[in-house]
PDB file of N, CA and C in Angstrom:
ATOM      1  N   UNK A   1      -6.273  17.379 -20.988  1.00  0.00           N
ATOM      2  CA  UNK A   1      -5.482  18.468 -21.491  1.00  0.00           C
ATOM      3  C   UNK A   1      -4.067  18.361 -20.903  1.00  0.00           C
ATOM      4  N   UNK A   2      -3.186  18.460 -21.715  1.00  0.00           N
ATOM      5  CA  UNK A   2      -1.750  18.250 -21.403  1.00  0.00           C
ATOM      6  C   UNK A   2      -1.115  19.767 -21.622  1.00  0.00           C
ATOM      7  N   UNK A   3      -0.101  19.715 -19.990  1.00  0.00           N
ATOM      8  CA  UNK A   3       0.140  21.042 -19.635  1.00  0.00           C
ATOM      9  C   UNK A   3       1.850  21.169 -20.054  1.00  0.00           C
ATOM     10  N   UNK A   4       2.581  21.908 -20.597  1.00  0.00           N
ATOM     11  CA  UNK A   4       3.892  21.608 -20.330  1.00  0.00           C
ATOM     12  C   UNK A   4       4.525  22.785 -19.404  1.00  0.00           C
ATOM     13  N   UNK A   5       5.654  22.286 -18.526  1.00  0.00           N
ATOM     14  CA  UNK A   5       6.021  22.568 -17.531  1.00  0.00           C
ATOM     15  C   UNK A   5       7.439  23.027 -17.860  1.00  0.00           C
ATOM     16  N   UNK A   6       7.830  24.491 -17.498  1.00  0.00           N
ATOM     17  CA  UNK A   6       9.121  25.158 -17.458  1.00  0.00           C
ATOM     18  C   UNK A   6      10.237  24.492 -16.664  1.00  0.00           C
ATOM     19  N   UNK A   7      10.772  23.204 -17.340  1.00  0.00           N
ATOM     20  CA  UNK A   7      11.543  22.818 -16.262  1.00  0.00           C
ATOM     21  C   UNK A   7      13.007  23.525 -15.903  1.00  0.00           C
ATOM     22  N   UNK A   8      12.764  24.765 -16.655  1.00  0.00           N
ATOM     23  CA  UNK A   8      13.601  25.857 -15.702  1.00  0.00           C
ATOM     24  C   UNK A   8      13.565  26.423 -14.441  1.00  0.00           C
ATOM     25  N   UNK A   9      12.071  26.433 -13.937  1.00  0.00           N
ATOM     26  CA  UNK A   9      11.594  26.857 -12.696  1.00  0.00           C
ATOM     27  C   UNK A   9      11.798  25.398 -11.586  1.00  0.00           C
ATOM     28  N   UNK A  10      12.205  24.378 -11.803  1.00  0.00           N
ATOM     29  CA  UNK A  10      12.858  23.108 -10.934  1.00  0.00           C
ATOM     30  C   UNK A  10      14.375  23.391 -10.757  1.00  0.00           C
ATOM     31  N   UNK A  11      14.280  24.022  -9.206  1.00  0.00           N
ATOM     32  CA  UNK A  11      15.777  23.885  -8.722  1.00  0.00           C
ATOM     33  C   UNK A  11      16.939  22.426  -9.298  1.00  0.00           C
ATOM     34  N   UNK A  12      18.106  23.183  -9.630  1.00  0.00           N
ATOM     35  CA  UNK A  12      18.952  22.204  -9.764  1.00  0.00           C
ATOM     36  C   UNK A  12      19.361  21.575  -8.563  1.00  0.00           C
ATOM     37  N   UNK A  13      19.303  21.340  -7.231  1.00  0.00           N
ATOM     38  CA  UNK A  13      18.962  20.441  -6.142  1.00  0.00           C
ATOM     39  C   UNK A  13      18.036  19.492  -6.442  1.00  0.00           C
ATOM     40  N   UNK A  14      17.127  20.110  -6.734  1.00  0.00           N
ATOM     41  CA  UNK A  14      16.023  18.987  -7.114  1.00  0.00           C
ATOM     42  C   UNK A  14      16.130  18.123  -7.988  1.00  0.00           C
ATOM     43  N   UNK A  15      16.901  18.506  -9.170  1.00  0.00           N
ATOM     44  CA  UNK A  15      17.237  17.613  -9.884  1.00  0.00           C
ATOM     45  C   UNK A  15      18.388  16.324  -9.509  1.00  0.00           C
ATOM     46  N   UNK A  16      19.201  17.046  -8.289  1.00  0.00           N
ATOM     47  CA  UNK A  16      20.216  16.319  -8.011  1.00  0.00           C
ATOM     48  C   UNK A  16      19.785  14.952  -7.051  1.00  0.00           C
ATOM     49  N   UNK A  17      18.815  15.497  -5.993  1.00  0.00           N
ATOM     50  CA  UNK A  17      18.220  14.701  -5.272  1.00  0.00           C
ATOM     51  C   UNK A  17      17.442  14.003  -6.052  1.00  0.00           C
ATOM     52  N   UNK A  18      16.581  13.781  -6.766  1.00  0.00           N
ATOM     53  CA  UNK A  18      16.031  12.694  -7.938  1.00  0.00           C
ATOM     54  C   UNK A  18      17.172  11.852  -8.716  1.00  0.00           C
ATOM     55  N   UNK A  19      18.416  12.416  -9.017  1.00  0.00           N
ATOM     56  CA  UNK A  19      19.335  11.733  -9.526  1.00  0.00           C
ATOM     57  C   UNK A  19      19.802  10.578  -8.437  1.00  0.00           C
ATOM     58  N   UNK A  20      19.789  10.944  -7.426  1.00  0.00           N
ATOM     59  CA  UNK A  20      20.748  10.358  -6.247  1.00  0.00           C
ATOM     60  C   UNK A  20      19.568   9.525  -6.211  1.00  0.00           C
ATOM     61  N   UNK A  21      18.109   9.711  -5.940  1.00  0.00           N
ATOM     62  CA  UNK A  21      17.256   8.634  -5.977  1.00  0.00           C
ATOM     63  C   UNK A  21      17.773   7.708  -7.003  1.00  0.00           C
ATOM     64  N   UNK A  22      17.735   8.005  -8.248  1.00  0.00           N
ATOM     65  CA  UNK A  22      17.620   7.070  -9.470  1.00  0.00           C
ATOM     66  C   UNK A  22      19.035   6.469  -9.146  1.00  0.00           C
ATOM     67  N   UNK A  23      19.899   6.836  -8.776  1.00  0.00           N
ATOM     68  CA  UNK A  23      21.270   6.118  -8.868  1.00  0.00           C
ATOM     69  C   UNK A  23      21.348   4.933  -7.811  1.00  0.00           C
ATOM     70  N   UNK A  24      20.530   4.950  -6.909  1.00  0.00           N
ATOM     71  CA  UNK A  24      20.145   4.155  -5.423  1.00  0.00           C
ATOM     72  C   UNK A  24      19.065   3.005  -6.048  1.00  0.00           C
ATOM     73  N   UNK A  25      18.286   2.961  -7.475  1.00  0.00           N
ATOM     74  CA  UNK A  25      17.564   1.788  -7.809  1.00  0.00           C
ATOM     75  C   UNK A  25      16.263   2.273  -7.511  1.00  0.00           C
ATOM     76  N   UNK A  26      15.652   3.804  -7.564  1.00  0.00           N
ATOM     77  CA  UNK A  26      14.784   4.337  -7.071  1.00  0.00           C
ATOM     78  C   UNK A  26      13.908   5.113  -8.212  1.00  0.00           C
ATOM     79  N   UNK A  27      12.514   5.586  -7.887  1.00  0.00           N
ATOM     80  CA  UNK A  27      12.207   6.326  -9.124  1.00  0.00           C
ATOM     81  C   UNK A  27      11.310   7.912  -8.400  1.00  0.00           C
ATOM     82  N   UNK A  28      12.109   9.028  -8.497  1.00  0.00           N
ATOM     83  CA  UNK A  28      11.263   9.785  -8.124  1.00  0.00           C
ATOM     84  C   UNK A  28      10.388  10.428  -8.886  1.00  0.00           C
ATOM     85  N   UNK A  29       8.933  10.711  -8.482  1.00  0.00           N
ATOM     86  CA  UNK A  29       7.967  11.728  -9.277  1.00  0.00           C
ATOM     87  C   UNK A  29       7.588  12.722  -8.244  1.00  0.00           C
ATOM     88  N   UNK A  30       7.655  13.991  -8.889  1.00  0.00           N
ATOM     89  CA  UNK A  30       7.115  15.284  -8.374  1.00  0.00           C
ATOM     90  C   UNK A  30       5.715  15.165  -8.452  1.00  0.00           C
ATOM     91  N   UNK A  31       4.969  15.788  -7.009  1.00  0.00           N
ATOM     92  CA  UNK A  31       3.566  14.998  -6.822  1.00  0.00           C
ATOM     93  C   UNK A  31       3.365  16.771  -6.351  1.00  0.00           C
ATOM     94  N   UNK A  32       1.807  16.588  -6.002  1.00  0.00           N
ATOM     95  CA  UNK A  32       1.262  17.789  -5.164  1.00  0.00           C
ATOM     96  C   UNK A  32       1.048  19.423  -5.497  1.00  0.00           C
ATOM     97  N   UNK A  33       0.715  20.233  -4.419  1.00  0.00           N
ATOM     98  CA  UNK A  33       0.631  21.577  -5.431  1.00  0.00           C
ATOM     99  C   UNK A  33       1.941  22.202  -6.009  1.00  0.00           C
ATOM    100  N   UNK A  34       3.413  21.584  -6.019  1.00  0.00           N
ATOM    101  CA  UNK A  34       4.422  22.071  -6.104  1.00  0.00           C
ATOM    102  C   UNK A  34       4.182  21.722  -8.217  1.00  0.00           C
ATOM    103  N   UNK A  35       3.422  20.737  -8.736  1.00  0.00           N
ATOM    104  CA  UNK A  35       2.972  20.109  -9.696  1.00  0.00           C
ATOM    105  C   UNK A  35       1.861  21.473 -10.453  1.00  0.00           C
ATOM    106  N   UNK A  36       1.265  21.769  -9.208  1.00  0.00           N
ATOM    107  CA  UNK A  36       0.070  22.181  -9.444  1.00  0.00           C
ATOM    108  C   UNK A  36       0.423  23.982 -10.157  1.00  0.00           C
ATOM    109  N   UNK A  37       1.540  24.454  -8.970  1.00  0.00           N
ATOM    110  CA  UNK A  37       2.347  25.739  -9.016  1.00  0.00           C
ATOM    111  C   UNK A  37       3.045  25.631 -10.660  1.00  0.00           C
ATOM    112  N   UNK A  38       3.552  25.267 -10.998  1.00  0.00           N
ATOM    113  CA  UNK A  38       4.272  24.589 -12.236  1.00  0.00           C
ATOM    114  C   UNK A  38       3.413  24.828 -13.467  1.00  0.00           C
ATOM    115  N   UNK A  39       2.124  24.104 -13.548  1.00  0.00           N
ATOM    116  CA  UNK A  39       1.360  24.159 -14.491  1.00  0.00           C
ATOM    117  C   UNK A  39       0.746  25.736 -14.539  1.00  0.00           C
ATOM    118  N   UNK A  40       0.646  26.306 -13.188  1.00  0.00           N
ATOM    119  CA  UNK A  40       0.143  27.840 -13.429  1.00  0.00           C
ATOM    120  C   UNK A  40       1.298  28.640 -13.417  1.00  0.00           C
ATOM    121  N   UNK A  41       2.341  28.308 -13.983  1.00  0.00           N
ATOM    122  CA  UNK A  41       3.676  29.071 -13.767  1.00  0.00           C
ATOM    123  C   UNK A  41       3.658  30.003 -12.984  1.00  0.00           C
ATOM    124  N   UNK A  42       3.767  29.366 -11.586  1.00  0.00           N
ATOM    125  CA  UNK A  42       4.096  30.051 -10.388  1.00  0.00           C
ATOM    126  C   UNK A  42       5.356  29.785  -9.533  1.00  0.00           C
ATOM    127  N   UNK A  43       6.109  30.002  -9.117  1.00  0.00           N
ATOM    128  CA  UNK A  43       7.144  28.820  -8.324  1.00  0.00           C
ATOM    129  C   UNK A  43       7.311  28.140  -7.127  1.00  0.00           C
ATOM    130  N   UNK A  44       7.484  26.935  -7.233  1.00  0.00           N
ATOM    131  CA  UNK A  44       6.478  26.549  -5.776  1.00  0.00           C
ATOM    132  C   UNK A  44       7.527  26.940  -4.830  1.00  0.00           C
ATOM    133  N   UNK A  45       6.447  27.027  -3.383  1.00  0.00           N
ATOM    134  CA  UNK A  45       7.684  27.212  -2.295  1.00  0.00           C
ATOM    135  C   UNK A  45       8.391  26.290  -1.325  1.00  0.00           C
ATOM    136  N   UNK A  46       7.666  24.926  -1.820  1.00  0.00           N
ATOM    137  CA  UNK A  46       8.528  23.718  -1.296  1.00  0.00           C
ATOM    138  C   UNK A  46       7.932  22.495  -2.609  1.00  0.00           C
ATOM    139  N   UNK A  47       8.620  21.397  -2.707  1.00  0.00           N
ATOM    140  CA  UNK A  47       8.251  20.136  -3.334  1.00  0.00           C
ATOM    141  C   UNK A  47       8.469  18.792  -2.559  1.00  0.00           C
ATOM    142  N   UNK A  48       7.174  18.072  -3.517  1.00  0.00           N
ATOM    143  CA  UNK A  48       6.648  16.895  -3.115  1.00  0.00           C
ATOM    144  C   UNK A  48       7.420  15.546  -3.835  1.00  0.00           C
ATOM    145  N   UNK A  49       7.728  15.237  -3.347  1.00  0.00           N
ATOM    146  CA  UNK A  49       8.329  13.774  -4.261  1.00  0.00           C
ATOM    147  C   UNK A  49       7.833  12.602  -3.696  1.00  0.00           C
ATOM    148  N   UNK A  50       7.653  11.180  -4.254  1.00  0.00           N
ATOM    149  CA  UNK A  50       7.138  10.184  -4.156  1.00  0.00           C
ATOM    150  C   UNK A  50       8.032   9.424  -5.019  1.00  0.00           C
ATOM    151  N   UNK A  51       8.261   8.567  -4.077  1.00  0.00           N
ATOM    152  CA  UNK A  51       9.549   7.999  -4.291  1.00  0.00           C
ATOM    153  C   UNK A  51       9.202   6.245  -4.382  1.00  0.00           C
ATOM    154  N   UNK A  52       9.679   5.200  -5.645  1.00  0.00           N
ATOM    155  CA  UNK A  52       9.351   4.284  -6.075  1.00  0.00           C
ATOM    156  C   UNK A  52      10.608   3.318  -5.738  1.00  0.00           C
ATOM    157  N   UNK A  53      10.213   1.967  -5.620  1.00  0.00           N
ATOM    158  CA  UNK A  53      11.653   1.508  -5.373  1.00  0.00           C
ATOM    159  C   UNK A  53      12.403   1.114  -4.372  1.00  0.00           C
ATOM    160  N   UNK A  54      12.973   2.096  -3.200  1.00  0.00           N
ATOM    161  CA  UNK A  54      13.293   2.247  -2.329  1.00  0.00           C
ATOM    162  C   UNK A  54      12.675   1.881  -1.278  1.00  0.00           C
ATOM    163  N   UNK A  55      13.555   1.454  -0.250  1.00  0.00           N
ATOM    164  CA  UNK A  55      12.664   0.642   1.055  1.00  0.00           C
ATOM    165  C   UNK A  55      13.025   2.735   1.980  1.00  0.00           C
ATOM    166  N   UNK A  56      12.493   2.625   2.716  1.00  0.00           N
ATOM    167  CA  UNK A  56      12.422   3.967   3.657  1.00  0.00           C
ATOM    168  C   UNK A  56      13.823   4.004   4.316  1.00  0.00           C
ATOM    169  N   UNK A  57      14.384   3.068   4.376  1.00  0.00           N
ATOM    170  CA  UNK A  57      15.766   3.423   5.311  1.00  0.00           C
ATOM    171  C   UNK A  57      16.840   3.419   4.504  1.00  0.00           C
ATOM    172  N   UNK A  58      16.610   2.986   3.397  1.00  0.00           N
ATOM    173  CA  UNK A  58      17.664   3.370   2.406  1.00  0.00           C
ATOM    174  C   UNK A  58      17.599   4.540   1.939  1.00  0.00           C
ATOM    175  N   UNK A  59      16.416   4.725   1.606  1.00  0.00           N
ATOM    176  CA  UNK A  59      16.004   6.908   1.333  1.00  0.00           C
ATOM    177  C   UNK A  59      17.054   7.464   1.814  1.00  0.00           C
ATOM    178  N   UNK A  60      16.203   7.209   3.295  1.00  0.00           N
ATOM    179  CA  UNK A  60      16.769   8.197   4.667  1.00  0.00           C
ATOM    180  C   UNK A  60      18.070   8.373   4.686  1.00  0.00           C
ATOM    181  N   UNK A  61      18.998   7.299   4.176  1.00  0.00           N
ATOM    182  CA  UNK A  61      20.307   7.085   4.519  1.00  0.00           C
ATOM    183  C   UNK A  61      20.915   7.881   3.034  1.00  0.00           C
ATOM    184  N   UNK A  62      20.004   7.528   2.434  1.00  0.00           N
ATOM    185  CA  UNK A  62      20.795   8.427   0.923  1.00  0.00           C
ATOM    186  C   UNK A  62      20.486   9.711   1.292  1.00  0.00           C
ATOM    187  N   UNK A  63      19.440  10.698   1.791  1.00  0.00           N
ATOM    188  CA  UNK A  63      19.152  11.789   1.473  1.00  0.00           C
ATOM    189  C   UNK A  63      19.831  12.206   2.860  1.00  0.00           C
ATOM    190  N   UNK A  64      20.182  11.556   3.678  1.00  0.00           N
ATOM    191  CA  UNK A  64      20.876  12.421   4.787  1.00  0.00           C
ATOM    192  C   UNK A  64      22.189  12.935   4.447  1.00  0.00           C
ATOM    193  N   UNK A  65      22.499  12.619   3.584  1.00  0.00           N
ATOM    194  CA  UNK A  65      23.792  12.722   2.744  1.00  0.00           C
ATOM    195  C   UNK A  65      24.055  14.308   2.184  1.00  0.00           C
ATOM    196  N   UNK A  66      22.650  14.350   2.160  1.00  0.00           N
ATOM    197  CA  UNK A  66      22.440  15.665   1.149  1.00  0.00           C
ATOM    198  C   UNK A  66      21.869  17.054   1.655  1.00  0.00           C
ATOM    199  N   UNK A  67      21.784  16.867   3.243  1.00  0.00           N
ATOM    200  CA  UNK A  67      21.052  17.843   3.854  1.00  0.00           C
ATOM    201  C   UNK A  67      20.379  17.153   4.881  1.00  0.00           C
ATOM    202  N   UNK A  68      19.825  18.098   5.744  1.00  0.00           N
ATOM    203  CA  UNK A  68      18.860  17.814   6.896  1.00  0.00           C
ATOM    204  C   UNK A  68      18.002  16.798   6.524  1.00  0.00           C
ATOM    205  N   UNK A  69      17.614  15.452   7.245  1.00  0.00           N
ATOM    206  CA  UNK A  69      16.654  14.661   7.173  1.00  0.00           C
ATOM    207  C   UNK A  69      15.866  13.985   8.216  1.00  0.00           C
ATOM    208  N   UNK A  70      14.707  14.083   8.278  1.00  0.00           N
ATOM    209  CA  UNK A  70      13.386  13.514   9.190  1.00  0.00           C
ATOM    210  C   UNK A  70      12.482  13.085   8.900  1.00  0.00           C
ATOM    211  N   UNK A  71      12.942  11.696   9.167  1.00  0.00           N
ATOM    212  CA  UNK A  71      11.421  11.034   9.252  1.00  0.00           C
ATOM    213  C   UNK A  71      10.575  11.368  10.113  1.00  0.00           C
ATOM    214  N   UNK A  72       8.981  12.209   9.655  1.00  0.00           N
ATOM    215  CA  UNK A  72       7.763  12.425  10.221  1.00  0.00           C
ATOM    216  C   UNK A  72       6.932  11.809   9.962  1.00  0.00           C
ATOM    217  N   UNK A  73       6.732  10.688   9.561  1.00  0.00           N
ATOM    218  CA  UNK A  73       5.437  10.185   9.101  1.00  0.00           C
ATOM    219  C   UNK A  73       6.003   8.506   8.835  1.00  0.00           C
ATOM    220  N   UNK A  74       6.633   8.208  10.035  1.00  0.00           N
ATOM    221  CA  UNK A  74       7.560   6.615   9.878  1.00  0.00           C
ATOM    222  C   UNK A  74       6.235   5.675   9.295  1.00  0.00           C
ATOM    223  N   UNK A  75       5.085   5.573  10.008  1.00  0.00           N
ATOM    224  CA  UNK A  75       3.809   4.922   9.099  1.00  0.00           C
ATOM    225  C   UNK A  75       3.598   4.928   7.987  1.00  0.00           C
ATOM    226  N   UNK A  76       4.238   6.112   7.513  1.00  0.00           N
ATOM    227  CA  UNK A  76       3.466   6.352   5.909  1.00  0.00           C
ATOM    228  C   UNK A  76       5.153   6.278   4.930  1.00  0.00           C
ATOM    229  N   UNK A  77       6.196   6.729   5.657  1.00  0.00           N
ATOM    230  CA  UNK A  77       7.393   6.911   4.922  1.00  0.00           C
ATOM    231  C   UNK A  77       7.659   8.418   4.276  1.00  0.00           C
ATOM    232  N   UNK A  78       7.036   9.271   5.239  1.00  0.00           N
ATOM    233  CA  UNK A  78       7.081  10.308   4.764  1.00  0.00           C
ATOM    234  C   UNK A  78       8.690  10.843   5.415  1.00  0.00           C
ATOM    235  N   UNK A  79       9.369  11.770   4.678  1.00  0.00           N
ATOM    236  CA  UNK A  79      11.268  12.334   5.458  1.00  0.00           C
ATOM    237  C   UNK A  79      11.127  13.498   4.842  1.00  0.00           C
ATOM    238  N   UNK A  80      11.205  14.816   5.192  1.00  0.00           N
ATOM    239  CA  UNK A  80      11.108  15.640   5.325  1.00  0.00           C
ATOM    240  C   UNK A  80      12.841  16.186   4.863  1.00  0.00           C
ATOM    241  N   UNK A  81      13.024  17.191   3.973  1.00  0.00           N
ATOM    242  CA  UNK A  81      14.381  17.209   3.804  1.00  0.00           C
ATOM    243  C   UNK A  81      14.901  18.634   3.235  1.00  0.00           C
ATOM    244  N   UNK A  82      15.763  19.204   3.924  1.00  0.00           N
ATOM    245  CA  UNK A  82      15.774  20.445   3.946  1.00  0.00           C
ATOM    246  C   UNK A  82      17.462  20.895   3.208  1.00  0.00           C
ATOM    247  N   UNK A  83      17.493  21.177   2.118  1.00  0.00           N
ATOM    248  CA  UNK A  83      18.913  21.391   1.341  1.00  0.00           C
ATOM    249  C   UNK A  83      18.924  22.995   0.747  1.00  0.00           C
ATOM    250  N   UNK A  84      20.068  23.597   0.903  1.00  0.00           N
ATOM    251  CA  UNK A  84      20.360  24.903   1.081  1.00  0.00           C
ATOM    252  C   UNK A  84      20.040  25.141  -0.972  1.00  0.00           C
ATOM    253  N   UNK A  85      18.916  26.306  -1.165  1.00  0.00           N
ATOM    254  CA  UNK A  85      18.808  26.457  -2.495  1.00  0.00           C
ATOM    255  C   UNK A  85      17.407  25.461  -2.596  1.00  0.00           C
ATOM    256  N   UNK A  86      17.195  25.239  -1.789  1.00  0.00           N
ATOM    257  CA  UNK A  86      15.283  24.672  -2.152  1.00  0.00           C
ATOM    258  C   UNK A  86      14.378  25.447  -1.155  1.00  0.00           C
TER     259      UNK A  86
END
């Protein structure tokens, strides 16, 4: 069953930070219950991205650009990223 999603309720940050991915040779997808919030038109209170492409230190170096950034999860490539309006 195919759900469609208000992509009015996706901060325009979010969109910007996926752009800045894609412009870096990158591919982001929105993953997790922020996906899950969406389909039950709820609004999530943080989002998940999974990010294609990109080696981890190039991320890091693009998204520090854009707000607070931390790598927590250097094993896995997880960066944590905190921008005013998300």
């Amino acid at each position: 069953m195919l759900h469609k999603i208000n992509k009015e309720h996706i901060p325009k940050a979010l969109w910007l930070v996926c752009d800045r991915i894609k412009g870096c040779g990158g591919q982001a997808w929105l993953i997790g219950g922020s996906v899950r919030d969406l389909v039950l038109n709820v609004q999530p209170k943080d989002w998940d991205i999974e990010v294609y492409g990109l080696e981890p230190d190039v991320l890091h170096e693009t998204l520090k650009n854009m707000g607070h950034c931390e790598s927590v999860g250097k094993q896995f490539g997880v960066i944590k990223l905190w921008l005013d309006g998300l």
